[in-house]
PDB file of N, CA and C in Angstrom:
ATOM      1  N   UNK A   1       0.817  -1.180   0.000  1.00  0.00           N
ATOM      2  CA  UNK A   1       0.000   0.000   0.000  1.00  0.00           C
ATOM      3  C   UNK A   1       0.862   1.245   0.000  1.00  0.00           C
ATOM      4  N   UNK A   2       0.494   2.393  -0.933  1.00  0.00           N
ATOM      5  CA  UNK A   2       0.727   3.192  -0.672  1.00  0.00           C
ATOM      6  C   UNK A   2       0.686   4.725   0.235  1.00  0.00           C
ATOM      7  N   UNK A   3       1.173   5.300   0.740  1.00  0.00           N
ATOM      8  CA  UNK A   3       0.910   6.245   1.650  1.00  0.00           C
ATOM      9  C   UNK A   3       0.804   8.003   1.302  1.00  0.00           C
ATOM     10  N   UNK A   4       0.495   7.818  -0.713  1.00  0.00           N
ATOM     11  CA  UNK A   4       0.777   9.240  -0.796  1.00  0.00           C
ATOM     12  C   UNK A   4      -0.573   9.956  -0.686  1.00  0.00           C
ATOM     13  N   UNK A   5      -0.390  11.299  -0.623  1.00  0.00           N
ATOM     14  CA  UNK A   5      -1.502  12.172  -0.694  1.00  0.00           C
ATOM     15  C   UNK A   5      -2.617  11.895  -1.762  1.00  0.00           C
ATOM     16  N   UNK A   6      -4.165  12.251  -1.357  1.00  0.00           N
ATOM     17  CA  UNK A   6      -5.008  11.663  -2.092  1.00  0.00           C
ATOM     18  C   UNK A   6      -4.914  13.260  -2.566  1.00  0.00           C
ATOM     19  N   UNK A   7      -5.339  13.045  -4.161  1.00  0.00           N
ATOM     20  CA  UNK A   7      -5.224  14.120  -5.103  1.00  0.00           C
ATOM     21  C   UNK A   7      -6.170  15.017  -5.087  1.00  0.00           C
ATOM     22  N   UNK A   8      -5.428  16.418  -5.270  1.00  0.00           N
ATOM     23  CA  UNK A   8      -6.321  17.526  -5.206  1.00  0.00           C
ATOM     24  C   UNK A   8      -7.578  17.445  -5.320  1.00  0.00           C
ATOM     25  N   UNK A   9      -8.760  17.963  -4.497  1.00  0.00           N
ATOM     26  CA  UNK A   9     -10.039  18.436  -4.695  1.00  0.00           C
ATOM     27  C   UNK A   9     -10.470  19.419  -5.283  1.00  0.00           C
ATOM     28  N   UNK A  10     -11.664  19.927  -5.881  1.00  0.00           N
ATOM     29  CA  UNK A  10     -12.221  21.111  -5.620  1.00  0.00           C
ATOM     30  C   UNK A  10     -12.919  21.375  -4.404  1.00  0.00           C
ATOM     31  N   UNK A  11     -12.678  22.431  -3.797  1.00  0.00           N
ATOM     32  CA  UNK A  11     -13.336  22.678  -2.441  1.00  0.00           C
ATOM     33  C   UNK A  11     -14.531  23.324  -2.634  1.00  0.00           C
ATOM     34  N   UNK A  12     -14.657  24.352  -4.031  1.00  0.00           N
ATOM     35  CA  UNK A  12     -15.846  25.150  -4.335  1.00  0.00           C
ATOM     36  C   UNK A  12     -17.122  24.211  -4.214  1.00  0.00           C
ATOM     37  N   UNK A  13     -18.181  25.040  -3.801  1.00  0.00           N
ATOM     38  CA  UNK A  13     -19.384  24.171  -4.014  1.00  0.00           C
ATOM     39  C   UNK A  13     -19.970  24.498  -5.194  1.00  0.00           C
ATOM     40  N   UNK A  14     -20.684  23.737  -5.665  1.00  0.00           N
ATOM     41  CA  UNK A  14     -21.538  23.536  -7.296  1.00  0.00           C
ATOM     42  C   UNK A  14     -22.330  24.813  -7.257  1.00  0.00           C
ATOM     43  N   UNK A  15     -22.245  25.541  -8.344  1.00  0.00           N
ATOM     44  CA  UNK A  15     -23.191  26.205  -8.217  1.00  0.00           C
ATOM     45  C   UNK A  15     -24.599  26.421  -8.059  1.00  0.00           C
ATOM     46  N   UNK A  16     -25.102  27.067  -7.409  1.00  0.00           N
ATOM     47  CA  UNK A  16     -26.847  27.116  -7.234  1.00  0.00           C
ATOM     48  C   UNK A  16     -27.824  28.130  -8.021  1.00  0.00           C
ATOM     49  N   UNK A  17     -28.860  27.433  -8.463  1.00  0.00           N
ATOM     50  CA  UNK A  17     -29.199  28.691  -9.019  1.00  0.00           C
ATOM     51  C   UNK A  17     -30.184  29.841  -8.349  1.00  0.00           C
ATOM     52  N   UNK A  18     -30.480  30.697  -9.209  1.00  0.00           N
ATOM     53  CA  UNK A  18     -30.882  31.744  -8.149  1.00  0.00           C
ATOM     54  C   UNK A  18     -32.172  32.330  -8.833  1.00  0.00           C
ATOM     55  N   UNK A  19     -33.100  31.780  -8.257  1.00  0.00           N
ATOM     56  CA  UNK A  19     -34.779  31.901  -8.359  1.00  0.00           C
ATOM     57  C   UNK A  19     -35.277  33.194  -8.313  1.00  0.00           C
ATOM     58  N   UNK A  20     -34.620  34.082  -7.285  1.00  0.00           N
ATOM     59  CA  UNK A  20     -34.531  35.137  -7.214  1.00  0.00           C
ATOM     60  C   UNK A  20     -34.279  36.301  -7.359  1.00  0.00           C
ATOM     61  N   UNK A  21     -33.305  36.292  -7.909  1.00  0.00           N
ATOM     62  CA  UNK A  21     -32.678  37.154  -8.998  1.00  0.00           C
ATOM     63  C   UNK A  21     -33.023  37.527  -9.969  1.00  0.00           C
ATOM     64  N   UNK A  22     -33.478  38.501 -10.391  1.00  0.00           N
ATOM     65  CA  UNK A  22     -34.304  38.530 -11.727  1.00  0.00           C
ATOM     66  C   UNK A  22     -33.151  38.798 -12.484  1.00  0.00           C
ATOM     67  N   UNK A  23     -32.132  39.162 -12.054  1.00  0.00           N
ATOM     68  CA  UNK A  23     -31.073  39.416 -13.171  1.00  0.00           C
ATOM     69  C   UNK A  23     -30.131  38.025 -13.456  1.00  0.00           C
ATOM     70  N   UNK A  24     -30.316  37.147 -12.761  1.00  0.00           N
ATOM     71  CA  UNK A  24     -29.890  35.929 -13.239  1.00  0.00           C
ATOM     72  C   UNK A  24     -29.754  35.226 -14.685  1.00  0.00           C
ATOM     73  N   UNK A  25     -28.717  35.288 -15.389  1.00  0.00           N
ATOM     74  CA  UNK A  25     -28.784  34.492 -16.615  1.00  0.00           C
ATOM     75  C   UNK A  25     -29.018  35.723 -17.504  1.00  0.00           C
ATOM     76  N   UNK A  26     -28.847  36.922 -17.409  1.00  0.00           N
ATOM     77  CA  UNK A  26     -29.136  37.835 -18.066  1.00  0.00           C
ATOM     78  C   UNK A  26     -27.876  38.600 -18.303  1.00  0.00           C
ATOM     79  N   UNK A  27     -27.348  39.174 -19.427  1.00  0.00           N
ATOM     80  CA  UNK A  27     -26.492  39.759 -20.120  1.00  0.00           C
ATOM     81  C   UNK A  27     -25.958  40.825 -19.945  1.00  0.00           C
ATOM     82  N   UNK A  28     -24.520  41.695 -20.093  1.00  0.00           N
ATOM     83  CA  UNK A  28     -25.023  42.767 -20.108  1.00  0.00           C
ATOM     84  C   UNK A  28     -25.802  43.618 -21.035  1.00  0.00           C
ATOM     85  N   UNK A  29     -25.473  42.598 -22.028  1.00  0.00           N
ATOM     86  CA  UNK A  29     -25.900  43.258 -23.644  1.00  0.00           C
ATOM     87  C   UNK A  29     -27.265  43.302 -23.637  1.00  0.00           C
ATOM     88  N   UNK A  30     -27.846  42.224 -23.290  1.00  0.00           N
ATOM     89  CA  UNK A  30     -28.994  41.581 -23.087  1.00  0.00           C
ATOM     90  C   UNK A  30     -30.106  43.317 -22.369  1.00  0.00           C
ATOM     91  N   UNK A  31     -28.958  43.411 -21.414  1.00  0.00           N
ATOM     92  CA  UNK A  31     -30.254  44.087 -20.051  1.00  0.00           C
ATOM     93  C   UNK A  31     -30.399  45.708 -20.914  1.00  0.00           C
ATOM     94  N   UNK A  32     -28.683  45.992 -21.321  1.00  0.00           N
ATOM     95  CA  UNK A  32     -28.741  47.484 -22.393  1.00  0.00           C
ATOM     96  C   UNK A  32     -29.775  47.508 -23.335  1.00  0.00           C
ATOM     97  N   UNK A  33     -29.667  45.956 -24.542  1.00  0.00           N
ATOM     98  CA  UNK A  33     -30.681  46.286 -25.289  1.00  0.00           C
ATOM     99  C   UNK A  33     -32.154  46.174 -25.234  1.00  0.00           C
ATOM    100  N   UNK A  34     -32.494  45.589 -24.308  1.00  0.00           N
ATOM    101  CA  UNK A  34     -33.999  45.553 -23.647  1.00  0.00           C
ATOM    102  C   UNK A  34     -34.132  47.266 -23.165  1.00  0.00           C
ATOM    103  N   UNK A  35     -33.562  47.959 -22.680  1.00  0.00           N
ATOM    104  CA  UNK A  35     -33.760  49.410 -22.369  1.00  0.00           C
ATOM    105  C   UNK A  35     -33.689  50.355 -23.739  1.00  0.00           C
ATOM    106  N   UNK A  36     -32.505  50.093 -24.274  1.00  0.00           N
ATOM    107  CA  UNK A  36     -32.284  51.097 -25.646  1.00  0.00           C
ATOM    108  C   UNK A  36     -33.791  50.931 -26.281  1.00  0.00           C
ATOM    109  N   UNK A  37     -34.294  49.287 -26.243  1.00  0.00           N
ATOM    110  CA  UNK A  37     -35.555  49.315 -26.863  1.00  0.00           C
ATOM    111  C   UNK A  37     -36.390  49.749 -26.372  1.00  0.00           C
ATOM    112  N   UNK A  38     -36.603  50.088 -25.057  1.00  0.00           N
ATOM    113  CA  UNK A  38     -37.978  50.358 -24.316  1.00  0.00           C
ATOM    114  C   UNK A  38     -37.924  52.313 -24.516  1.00  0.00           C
ATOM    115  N   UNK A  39     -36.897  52.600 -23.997  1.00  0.00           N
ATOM    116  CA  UNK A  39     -36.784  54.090 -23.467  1.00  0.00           C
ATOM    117  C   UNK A  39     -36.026  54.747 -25.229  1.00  0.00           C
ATOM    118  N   UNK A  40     -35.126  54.029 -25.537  1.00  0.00           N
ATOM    119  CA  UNK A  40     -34.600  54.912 -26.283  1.00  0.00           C
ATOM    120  C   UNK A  40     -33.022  55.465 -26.529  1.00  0.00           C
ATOM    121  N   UNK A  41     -32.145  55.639 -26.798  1.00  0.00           N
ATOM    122  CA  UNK A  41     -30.573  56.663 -26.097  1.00  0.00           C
ATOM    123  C   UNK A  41     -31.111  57.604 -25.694  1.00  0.00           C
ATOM    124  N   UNK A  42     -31.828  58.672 -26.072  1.00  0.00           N
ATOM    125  CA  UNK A  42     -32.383  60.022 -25.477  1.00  0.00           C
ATOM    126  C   UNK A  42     -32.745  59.918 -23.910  1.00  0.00           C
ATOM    127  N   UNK A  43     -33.872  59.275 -23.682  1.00  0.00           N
ATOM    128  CA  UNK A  43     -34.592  58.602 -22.800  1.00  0.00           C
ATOM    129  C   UNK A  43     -33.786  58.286 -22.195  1.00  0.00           C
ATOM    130  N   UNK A  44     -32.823  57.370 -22.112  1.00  0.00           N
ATOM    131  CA  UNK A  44     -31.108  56.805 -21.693  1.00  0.00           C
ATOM    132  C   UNK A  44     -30.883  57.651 -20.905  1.00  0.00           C
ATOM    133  N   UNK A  45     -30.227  58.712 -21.618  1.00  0.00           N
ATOM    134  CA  UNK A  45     -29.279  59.776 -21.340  1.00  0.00           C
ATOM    135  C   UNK A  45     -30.182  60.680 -19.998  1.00  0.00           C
ATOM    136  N   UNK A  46     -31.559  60.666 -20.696  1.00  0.00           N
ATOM    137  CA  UNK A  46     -32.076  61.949 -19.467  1.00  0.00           C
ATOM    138  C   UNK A  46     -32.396  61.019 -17.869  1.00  0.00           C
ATOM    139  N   UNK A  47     -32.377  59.691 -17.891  1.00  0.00           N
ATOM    140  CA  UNK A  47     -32.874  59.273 -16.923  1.00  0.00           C
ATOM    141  C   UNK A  47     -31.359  58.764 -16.283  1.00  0.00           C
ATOM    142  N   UNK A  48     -30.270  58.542 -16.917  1.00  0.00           N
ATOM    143  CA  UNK A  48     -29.673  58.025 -16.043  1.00  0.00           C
ATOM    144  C   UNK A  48     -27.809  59.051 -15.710  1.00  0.00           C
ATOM    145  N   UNK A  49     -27.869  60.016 -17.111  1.00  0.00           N
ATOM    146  CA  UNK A  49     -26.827  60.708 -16.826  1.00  0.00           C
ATOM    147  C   UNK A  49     -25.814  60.594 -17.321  1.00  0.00           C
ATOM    148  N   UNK A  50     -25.324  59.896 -18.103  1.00  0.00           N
ATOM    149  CA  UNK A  50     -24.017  58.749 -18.544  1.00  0.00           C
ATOM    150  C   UNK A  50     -23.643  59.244 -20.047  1.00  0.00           C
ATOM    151  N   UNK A  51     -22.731  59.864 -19.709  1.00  0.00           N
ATOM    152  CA  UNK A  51     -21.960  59.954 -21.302  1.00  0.00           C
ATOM    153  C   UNK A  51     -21.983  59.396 -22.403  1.00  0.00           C
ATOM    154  N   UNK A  52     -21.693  57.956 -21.945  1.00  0.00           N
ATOM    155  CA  UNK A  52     -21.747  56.868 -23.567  1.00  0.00           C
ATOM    156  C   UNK A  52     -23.397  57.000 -23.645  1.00  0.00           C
ATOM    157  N   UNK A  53     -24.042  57.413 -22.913  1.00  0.00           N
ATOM    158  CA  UNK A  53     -25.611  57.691 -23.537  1.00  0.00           C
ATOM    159  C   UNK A  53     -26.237  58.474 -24.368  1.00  0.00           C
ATOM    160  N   UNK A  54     -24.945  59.604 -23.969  1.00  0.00           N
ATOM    161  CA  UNK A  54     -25.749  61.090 -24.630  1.00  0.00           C
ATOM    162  C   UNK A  54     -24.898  61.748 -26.104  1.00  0.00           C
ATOM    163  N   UNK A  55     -23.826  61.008 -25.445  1.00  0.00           N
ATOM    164  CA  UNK A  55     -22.880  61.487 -26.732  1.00  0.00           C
ATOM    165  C   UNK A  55     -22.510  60.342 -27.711  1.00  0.00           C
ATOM    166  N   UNK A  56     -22.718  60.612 -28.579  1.00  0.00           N
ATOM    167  CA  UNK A  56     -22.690  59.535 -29.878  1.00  0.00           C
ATOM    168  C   UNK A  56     -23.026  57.865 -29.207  1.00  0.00           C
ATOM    169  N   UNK A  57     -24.366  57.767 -28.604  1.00  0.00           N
ATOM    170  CA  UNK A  57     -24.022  56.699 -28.176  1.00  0.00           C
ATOM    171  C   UNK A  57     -24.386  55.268 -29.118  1.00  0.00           C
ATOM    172  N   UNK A  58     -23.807  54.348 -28.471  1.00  0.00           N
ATOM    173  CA  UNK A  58     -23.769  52.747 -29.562  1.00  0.00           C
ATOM    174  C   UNK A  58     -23.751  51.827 -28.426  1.00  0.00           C
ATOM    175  N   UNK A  59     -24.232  50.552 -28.527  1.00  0.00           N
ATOM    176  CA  UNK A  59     -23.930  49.546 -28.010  1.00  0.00           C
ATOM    177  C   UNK A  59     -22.655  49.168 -27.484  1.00  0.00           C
ATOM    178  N   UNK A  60     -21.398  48.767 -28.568  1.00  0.00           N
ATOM    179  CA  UNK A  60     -20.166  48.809 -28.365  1.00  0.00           C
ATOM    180  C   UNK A  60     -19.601  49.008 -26.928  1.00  0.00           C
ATOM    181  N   UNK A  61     -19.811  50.557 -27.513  1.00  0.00           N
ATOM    182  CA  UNK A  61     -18.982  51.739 -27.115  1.00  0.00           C
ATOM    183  C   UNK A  61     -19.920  51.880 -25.261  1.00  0.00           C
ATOM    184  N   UNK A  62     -21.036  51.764 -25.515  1.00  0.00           N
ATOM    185  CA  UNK A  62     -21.541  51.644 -23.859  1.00  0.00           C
ATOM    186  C   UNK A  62     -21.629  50.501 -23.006  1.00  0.00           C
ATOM    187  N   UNK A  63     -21.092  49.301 -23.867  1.00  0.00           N
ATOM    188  CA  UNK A  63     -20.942  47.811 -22.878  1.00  0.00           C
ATOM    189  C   UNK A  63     -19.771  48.355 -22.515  1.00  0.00           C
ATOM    190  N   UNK A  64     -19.170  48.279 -23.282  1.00  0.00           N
ATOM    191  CA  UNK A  64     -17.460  48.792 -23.171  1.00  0.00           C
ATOM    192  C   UNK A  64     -17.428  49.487 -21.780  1.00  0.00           C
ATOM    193  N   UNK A  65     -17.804  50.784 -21.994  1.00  0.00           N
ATOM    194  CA  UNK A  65     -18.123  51.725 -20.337  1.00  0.00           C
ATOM    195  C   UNK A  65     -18.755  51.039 -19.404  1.00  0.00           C
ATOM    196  N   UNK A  66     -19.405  50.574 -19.478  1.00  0.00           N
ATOM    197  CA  UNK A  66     -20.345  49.554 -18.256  1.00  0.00           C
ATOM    198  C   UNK A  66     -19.337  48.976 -17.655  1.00  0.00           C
ATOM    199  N   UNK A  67     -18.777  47.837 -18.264  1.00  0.00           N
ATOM    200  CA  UNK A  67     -17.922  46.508 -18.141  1.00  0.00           C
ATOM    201  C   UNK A  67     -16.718  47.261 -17.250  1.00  0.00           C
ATOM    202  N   UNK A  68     -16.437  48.471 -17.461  1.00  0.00           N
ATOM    203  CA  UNK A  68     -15.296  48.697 -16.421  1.00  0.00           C
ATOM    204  C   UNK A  68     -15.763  49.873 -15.494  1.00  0.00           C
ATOM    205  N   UNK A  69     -17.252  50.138 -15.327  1.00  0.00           N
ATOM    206  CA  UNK A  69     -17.690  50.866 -14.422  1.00  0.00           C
ATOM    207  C   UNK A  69     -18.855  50.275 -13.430  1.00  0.00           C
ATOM    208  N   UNK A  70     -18.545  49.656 -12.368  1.00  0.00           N
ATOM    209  CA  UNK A  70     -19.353  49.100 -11.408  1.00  0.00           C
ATOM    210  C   UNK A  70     -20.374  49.633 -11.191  1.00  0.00           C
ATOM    211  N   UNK A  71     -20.140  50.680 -10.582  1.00  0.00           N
ATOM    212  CA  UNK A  71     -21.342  52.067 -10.200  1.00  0.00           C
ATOM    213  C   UNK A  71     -21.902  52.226 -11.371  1.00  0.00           C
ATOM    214  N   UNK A  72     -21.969  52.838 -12.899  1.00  0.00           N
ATOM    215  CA  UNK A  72     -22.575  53.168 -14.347  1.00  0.00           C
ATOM    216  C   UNK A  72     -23.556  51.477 -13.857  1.00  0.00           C
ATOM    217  N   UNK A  73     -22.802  50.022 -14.082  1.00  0.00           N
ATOM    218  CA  UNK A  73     -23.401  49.219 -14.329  1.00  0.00           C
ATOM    219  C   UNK A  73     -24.705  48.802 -13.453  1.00  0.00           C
ATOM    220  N   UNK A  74     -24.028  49.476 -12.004  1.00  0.00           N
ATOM    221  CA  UNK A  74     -25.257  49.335 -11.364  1.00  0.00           C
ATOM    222  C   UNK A  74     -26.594  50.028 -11.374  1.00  0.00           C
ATOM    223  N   UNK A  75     -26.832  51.501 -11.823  1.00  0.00           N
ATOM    224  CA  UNK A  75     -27.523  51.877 -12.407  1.00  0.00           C
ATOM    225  C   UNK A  75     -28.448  51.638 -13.308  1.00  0.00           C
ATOM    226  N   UNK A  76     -27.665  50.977 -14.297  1.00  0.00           N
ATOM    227  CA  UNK A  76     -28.316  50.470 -15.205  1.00  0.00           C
ATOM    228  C   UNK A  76     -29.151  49.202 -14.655  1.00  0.00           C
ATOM    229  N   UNK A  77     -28.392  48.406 -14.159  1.00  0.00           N
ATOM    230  CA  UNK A  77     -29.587  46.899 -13.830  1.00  0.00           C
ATOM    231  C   UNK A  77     -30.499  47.858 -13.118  1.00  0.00           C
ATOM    232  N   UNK A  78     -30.110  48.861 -11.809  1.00  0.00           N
ATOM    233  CA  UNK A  78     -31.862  49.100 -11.280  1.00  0.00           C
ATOM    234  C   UNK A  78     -32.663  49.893 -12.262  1.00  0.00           C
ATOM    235  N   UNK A  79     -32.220  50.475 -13.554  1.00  0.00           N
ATOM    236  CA  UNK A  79     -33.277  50.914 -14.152  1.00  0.00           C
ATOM    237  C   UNK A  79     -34.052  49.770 -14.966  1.00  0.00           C
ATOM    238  N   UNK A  80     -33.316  48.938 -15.439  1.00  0.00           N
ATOM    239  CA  UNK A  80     -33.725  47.412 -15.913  1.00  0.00           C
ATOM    240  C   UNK A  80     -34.821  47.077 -14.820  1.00  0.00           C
ATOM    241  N   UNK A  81     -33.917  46.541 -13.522  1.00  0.00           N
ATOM    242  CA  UNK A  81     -35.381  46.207 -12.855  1.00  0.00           C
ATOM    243  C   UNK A  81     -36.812  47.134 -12.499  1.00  0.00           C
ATOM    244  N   UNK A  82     -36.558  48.766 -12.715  1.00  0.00           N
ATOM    245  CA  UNK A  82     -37.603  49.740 -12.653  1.00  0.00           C
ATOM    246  C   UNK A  82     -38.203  49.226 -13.581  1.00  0.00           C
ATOM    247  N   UNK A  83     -37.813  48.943 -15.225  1.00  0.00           N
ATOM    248  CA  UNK A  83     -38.535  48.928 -15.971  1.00  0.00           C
ATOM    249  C   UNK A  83     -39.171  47.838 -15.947  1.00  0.00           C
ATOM    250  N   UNK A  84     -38.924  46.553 -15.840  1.00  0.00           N
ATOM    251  CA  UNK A  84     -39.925  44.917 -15.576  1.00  0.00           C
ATOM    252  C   UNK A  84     -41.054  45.808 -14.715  1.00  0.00           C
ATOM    253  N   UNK A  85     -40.242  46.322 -13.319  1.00  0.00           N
ATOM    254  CA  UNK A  85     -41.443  45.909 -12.118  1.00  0.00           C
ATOM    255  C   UNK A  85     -42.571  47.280 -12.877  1.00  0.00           C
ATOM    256  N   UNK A  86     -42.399  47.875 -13.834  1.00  0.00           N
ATOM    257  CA  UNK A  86     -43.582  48.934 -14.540  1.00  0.00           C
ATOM    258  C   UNK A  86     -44.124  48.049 -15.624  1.00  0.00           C
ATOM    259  N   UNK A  87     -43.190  47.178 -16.240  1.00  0.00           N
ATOM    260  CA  UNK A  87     -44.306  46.315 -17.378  1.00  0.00           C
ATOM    261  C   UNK A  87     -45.002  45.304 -16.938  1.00  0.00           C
ATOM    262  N   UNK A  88     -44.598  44.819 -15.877  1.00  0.00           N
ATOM    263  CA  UNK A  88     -45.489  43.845 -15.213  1.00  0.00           C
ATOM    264  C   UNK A  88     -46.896  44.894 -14.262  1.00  0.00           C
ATOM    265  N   UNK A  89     -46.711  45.757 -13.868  1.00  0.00           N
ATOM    266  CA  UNK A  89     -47.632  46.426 -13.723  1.00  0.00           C
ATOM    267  C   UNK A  89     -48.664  47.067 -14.677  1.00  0.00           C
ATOM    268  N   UNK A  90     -48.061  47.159 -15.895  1.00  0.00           N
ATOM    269  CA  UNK A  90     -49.029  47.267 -16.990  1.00  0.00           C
ATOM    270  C   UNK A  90     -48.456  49.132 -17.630  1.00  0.00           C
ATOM    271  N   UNK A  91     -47.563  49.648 -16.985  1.00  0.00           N
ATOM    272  CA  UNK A  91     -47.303  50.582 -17.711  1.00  0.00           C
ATOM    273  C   UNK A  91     -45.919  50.462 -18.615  1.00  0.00           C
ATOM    274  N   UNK A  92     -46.516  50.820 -20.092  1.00  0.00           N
ATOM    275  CA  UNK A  92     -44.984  50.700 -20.733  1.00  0.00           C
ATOM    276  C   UNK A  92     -45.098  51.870 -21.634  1.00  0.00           C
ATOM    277  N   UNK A  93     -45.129  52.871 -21.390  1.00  0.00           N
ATOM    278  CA  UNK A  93     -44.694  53.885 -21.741  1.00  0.00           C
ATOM    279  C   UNK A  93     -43.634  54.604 -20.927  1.00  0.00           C
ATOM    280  N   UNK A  94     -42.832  54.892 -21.703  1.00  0.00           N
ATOM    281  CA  UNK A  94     -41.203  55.911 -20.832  1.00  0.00           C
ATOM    282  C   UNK A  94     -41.388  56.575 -20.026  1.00  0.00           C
TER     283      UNK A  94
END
């Protein structure tokens, strides 16, 4: 018999999923273009403040800004979730 070390584990646990989350499984591209479609860039720009919104804005060019701005990105998901918890209420106008 041998006496060597039994081989590395993973210690992480499996991931779980999350029922709760409405942003679960959702993109960033995904959550931008569900808004660009609802509100607009204009609409964008006046509700949330953000440069890549107001000035020449594009997809690209505003994942791009998101992806290395925590705070911009967080904004954006709660206007994402403003906007569900208003279409599930029945208003979808901007």
């Amino acid at each position: 018999m041998s006496n060597s070390p039994p081989p590395p584990t993973n210690d992480r646990p499996p991931p779980r999923s999350q029922p709760n989350n409405p942003l679960h499984g959702l993109t960033l591209e995904a959550i931008l273009t569900a808004l660009v479609a609802h509100y607009g860039w204009e609409e964008l720009a006046a509700r949330l403040r953000l440069r890549c919104f107001a000035h020449e804005p594009s997809l690209p060019s505003s994942l791009k800004f998101l992806r290395k701005t925590p705070w911009a990105r967080a904004k954006v998901e709660g206007l994402y979730l403003f906007m569900r918890r208003e279409q599930r209420r029945g208003r979808n106008g901007p």
